[in-house]
Structures are given as C-alpha cells and as structure tokens.
N, C-alpha and C. Protein backbone atom coordinates (compact mmCIF):
# COMPACT_ATOMS: atom_id res chain seq x y z
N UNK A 1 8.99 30.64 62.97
CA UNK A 1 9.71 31.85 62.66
C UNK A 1 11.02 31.48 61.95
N UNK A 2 11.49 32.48 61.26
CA UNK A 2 12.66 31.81 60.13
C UNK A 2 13.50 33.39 60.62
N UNK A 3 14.61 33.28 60.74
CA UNK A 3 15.93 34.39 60.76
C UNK A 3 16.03 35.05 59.58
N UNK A 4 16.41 35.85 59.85
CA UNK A 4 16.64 37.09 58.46
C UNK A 4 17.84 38.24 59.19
N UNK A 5 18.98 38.51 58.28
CA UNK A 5 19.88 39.62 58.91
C UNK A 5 20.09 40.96 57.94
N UNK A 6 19.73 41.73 59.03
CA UNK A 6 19.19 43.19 58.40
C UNK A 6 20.65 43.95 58.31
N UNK A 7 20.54 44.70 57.13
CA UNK A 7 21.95 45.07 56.63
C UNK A 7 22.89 45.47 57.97
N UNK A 8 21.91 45.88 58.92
CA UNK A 8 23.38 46.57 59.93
C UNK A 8 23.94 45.36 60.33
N UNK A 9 23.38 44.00 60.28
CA UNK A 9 23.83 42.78 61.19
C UNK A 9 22.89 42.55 61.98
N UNK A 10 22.11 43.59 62.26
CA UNK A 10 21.24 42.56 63.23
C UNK A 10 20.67 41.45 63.02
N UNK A 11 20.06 39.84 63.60
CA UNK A 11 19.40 39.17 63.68
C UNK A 11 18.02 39.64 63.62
N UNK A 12 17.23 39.22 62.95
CA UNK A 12 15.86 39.32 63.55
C UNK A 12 14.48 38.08 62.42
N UNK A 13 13.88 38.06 63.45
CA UNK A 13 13.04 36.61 62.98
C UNK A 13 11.52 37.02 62.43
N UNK A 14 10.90 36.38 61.43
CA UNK A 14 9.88 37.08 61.02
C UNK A 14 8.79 35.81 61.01
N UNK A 15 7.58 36.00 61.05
CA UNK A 15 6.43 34.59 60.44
C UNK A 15 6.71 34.65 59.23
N UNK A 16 7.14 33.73 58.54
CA UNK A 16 7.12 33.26 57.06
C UNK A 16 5.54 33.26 56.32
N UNK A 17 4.54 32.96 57.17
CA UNK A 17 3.47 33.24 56.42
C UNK A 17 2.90 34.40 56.56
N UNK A 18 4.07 35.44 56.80
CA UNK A 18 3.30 37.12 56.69
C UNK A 18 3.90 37.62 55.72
N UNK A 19 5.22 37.03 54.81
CA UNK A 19 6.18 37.47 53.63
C UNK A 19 4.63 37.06 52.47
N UNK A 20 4.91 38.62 51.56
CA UNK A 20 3.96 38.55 50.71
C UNK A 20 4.69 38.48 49.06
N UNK A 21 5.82 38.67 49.44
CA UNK A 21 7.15 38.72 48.15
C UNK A 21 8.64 39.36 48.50
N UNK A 22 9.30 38.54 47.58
CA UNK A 22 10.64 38.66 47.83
C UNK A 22 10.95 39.51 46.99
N UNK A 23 12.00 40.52 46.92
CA UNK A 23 12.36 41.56 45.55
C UNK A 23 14.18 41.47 45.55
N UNK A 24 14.44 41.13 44.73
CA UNK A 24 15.96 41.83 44.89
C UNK A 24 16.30 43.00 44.58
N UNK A 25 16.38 44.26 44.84
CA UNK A 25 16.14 45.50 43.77
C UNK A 25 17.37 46.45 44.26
N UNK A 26 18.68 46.34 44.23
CA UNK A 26 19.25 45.17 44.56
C UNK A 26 19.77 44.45 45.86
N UNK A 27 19.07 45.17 46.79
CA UNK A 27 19.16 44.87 47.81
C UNK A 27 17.70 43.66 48.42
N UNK A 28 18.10 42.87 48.82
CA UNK A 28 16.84 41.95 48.79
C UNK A 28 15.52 42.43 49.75
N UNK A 29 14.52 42.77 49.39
CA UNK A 29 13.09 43.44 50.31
C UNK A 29 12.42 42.12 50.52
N UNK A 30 11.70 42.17 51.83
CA UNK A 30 10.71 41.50 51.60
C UNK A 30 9.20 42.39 52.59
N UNK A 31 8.39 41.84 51.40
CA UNK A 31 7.42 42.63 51.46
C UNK A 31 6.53 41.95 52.25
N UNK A 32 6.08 42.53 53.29
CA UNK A 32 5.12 41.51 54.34
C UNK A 32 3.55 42.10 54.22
N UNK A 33 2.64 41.25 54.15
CA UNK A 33 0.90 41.59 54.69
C UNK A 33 0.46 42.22 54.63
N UNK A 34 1.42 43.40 55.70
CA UNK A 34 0.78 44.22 56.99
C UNK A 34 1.38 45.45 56.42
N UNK A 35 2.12 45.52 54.81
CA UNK A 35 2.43 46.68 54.00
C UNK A 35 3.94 46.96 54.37
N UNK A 36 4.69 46.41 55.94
CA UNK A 36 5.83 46.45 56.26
C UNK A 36 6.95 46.35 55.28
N UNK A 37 8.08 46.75 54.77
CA UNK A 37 8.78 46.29 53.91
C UNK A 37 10.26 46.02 54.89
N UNK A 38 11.38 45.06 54.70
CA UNK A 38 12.23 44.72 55.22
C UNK A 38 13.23 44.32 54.52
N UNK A 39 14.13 45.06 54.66
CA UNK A 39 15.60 44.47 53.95
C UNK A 39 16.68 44.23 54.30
N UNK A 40 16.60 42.97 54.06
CA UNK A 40 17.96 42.18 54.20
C UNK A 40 18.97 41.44 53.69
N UNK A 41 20.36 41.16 54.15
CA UNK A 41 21.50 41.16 53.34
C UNK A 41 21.48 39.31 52.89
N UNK A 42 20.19 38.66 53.40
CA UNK A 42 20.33 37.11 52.86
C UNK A 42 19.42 37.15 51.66
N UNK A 43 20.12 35.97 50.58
CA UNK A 43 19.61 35.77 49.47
C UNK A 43 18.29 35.43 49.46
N UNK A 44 17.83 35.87 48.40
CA UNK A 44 16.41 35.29 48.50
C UNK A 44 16.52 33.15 47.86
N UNK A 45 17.04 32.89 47.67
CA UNK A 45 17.32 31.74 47.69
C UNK A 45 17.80 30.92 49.53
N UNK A 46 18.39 31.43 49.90
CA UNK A 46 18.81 31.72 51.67
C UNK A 46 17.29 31.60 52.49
N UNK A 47 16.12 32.44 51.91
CA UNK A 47 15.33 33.01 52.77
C UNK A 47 14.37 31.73 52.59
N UNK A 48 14.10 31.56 50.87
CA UNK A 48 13.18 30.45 50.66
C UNK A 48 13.62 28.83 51.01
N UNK A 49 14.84 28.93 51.42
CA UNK A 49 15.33 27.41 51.71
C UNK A 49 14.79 26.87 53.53
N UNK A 50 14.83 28.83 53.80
CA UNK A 50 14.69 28.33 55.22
C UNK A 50 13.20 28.25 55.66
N UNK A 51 12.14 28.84 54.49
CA UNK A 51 11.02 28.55 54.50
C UNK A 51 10.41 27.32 54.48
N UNK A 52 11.24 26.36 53.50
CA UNK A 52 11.10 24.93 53.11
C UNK A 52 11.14 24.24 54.70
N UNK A 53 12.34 24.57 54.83
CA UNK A 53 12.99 24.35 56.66
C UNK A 53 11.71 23.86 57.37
N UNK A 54 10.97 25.56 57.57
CA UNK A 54 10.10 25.66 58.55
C UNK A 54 9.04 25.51 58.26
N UNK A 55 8.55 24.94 56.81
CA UNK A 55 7.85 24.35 56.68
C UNK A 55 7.58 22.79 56.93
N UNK A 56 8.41 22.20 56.75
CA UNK A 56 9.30 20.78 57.36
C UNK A 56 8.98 20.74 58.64
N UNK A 57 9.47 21.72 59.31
CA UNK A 57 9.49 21.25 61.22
C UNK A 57 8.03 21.61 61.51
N UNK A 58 7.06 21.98 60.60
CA UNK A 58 5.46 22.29 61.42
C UNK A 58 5.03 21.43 60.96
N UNK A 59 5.01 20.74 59.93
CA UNK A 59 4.32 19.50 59.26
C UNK A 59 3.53 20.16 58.09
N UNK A 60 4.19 21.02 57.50
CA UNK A 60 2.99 21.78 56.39
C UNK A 60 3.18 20.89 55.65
N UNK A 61 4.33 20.15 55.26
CA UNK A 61 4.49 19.17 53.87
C UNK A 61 4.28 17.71 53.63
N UNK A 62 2.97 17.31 54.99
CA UNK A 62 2.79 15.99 55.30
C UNK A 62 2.39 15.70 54.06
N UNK A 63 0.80 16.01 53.50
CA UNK A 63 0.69 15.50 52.24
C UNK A 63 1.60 16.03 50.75
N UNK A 64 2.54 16.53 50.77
CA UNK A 64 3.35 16.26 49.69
C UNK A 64 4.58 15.77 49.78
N UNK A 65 4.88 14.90 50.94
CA UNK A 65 6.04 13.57 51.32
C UNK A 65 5.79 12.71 49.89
C-alpha cells in the first residue's frame, strides 16, 4: 500500500496495483479499476516515486536489478 493525501488532509493508503491512471486536471485524480476516482493534493511525480518504493520493498524489480 502506498499513502496518498486527500485535499482535506486526510491520510489514506491505496493498492498501487488498482491505480489505472494518473490525471492532473488540475487537481491530481487517480483513476482506480473498480471505476473509483480519487483526488489528491500529491504530485503525480510524488505518487509514482512511491510506487517505485513499493515496488522495491515486494521484490517486483528482482529481474530488472
């Protein structure tokens, strides 16, 4: 799960492999799976770094070390 903060401030954590696209429009959306849409005040550069992250700590990126 990766953090994301929703314009009021709240915290809240999402599966990264349910994000189906990022939008800035201009508020950053992200569009999940399950048709959900979610917006929040971190960059989409912010969001994809922490994807890398949590991709890192599960081992998704063994074969491309």
């Amino acid at each position: 799960m990766i953090e994301v903060t929703r314009l009021d401030g709240t915290k809240y954590w999402i599966n990264p492999h349910q994000i189906e696209a990022i939008e800035a429009k201009p508020d950053v959306t992200l569009s999940m799976l399950s048709g959900k849409y979610i917006v929040v005040k971190d960059s989409p550069q912010e969001i994809i770094s922490r994807i890398i992250e949590y991709r890192r700590q599960i081992g998704s990126f063994k074969n491309e070390d």
